[in-house]
Protein backbone atom coordinates (compact mmCIF):
# COMPACT_ATOMS: atom_id res chain seq x y z
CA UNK A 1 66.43 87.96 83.41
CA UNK A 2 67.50 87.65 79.81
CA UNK A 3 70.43 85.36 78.40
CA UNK A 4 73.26 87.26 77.17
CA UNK A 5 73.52 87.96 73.77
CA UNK A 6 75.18 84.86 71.60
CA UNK A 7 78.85 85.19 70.68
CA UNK A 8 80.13 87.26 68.22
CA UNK A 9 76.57 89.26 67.97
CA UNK A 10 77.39 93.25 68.37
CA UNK A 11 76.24 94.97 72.19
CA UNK A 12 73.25 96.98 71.81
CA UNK A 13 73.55 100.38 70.13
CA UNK A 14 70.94 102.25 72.41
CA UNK A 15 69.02 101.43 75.71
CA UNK A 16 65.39 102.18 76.03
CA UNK A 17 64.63 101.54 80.90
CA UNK A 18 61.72 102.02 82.30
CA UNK A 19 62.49 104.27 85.85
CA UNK A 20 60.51 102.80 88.11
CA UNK A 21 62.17 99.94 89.76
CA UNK A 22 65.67 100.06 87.69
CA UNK A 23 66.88 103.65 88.34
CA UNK A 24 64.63 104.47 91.48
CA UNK A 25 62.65 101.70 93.95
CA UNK A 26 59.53 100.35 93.10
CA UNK A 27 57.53 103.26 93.49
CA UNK A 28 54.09 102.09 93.91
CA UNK A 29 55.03 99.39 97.03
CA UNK A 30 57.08 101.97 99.34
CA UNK A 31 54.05 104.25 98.64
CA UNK A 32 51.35 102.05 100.00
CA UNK A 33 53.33 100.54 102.69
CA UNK A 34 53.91 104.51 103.30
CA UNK A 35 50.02 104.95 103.20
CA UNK A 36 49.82 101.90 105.20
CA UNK A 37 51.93 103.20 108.23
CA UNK A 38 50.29 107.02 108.28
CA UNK A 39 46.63 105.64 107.94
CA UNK A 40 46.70 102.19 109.97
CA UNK A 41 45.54 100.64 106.41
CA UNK A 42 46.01 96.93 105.33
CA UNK A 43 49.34 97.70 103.37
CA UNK A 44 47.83 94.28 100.68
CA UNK A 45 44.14 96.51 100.48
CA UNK A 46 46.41 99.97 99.73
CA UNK A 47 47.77 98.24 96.62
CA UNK A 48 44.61 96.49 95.27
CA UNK A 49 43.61 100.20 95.29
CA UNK A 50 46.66 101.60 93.68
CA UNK A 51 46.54 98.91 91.11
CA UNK A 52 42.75 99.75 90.15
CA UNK A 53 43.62 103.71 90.13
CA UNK A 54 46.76 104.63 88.92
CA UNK A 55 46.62 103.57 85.39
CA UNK A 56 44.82 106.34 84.30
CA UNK A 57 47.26 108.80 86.26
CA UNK A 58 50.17 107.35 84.64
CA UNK A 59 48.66 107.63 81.20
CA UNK A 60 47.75 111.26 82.20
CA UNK A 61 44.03 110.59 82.10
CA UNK A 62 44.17 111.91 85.72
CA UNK A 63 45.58 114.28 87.84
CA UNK A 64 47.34 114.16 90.76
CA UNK A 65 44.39 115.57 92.59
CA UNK A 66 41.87 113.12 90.90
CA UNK A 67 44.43 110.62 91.72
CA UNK A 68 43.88 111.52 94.66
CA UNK A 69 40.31 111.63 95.64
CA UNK A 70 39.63 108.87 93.72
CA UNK A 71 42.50 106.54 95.81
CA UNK A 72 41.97 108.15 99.13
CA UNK A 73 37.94 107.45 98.73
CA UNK A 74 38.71 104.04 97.39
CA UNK A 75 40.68 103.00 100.39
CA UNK A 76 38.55 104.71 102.84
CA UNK A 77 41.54 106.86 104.06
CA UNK A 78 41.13 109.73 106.72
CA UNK A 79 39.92 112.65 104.80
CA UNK A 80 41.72 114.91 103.28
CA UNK A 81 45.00 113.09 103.88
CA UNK A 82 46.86 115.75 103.78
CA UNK A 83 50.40 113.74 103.80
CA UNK A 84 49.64 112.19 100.27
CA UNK A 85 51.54 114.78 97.92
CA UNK A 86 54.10 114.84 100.97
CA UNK A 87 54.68 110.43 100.22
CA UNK A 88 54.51 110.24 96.85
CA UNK A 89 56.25 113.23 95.53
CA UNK A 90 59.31 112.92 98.25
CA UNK A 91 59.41 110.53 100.98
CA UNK A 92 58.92 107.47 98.97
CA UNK A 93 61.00 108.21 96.17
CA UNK A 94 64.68 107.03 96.11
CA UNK A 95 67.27 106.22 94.10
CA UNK A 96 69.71 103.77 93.11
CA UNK A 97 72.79 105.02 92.42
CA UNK A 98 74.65 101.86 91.36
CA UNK A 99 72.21 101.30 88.58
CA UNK A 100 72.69 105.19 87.78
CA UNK A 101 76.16 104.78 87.86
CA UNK A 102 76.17 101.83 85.06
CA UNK A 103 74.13 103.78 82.83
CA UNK A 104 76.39 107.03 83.01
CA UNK A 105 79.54 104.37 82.15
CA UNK A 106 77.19 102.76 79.31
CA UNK A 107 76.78 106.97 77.91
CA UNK A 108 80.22 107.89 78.91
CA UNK A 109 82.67 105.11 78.37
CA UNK A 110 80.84 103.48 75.52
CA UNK A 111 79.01 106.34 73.94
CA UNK A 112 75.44 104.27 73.70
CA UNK A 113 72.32 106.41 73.98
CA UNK A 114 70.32 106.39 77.37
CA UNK A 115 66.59 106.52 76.88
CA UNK A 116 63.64 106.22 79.35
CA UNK A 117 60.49 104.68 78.07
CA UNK A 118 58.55 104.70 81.53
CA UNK A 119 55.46 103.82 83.02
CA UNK A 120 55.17 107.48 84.99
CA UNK A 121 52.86 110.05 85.57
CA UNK A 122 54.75 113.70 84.58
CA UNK A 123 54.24 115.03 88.03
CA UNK A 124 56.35 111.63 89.39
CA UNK A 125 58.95 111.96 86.81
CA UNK A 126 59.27 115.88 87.55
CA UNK A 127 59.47 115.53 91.19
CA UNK A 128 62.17 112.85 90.56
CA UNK A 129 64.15 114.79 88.43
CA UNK A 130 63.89 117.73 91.13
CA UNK A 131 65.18 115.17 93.76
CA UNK A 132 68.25 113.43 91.63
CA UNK A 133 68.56 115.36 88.27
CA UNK A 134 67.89 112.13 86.26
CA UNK A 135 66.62 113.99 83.23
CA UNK A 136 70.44 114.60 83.20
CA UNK A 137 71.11 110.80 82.93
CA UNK A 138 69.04 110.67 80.05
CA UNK A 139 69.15 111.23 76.04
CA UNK A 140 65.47 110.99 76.10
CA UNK A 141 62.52 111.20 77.81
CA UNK A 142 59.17 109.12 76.49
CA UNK A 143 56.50 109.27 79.30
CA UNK A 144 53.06 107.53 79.90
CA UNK A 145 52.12 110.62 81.03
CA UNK A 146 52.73 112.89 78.65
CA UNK A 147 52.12 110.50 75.65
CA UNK A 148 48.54 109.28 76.99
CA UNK A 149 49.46 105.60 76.31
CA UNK A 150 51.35 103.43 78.36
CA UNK A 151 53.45 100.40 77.89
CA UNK A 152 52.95 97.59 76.25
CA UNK A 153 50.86 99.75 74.10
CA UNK A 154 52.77 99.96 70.56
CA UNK A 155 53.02 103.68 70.68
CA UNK A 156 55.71 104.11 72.67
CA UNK A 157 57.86 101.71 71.12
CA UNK A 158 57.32 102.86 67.86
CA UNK A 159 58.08 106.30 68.82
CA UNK A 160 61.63 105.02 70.88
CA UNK A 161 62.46 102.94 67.59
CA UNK A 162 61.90 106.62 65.63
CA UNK A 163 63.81 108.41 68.26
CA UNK A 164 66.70 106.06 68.36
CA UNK A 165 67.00 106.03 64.54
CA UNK A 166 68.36 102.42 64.34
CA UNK A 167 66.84 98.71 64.03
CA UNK A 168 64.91 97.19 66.61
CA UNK A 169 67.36 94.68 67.33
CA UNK A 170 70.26 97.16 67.70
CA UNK A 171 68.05 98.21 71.33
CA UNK A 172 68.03 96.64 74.56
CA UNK A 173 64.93 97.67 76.60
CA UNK A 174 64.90 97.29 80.47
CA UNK A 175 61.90 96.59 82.31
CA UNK A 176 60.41 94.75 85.87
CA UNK A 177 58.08 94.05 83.75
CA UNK A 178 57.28 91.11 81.23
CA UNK A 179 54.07 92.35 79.85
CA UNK A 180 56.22 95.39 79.16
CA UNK A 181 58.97 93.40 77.54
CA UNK A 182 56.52 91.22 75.30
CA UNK A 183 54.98 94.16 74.03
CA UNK A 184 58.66 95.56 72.95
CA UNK A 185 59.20 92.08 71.76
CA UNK A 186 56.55 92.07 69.24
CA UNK A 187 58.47 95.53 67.67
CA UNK A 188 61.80 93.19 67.34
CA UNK A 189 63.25 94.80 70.50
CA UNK A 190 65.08 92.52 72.85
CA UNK A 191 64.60 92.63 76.48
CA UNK A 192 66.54 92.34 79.74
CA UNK A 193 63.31 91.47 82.54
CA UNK A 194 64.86 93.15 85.68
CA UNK A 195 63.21 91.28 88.57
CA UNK A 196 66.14 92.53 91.04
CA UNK A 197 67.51 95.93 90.33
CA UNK A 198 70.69 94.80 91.97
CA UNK A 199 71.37 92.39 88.95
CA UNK A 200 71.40 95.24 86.44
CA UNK A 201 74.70 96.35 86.74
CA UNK A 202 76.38 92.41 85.95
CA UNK A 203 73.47 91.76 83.55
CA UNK A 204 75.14 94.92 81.14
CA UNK A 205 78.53 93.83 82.18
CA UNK A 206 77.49 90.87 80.03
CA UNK A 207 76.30 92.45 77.36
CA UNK A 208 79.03 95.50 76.57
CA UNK A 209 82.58 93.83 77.11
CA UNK A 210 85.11 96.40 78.87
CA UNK A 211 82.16 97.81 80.68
């Protein structure tokens, strides 16, 4: 969590989120714990595994069916495992609707641009927008998985800064990350480090008065 912005300085003119774990839960712990109940697996073992294997699916390297072999042979799952689409492209996902809710006021009310910069493979995002519309929420969409880089990599915060078409230090990027929020902070962008998704709603409270 970041300190609020000094007196007198301006809120931010646009928002750059991540998804995962500030408008939907943590994606990648409900899945294994998922993975965990269906298989009998050590829940700690399932996310080693996801950790080793899923970079390269959110960057788009791999596809959901690589993704798949390649996790469900790692973690010496029951072949096929046919549940595995049925986990991570429904069950697991969910939303948070307060956080949602904030961010509409932030567009609505206050008329500041909504942008996702997220760690996500496209068939994640897709399946997520299916289930809650949150392309909807949105003024823009960068992806991991369509780009074929993923935060902190420079990339895709040099593309957001072009998109948003103001400073750096006019944006506010949110993140549960810090490696994610260093790398924005070496393009000038200031961070808000969202270790509890509850917080999020207070923490812009802070930062746009009359929100």
């Amino acid at each position: 969590m970041t300190a609020p912005s000094p007196p007198g300085r301006a809120p931010p003119e646009a928002i750059l989120t991540e998804v995962n774990g500030v408008l939907v839960r943590e994606i990648w712990t409900r899945f294994a714990e998922a993975l965990a109940r269906e298989s009998g697996t050590d829940p700690r073992h399932l996310l080693t595994v996801l950790g080793a294997r899923r970079r390269a699916f959110e960057r788009g390297a791999e596809d959901l069916a690589t993704f798949h072999r390649a996790v469900v042979l790692a973690a010496d799952l029951p072949t096929p495992f046919d549940r595995f689409h049925d986990l991570l492209l429904g069950e697991v996902l969910e939303e948070i609707p307060e956080n949602r809710a904030v961010l509409a006021r932030v567009r609505g009310e206050l008329g500041v641009p909504v942008r996702a910069v997220a760690n996500l493979p496209a068939p994640i995002f897709d399946a997520l927008d299916d289930a809650f519309g949150l392309a909807g929420d949105l003024d823009g969409v960068l992806l991991s998985g369509r780009e074929g880089v993923a935060k902190p990599n420079a990339q895709l915060y040099i593309q957001a800064i072009d998109d948003a078409a103001l400073p750096p230090t006019r944006l506010l990027a949110i993140d549960p990350d810090p490696e994610n929020l260093a790398g924005a902070a070496e393009w000038g962008i200031p961070g808000l480090l969202l270790t509890d998704p509850a917080t999020l709603p207070g923490e812009l409270a802070r930062r746009f008065p009359g929100l």
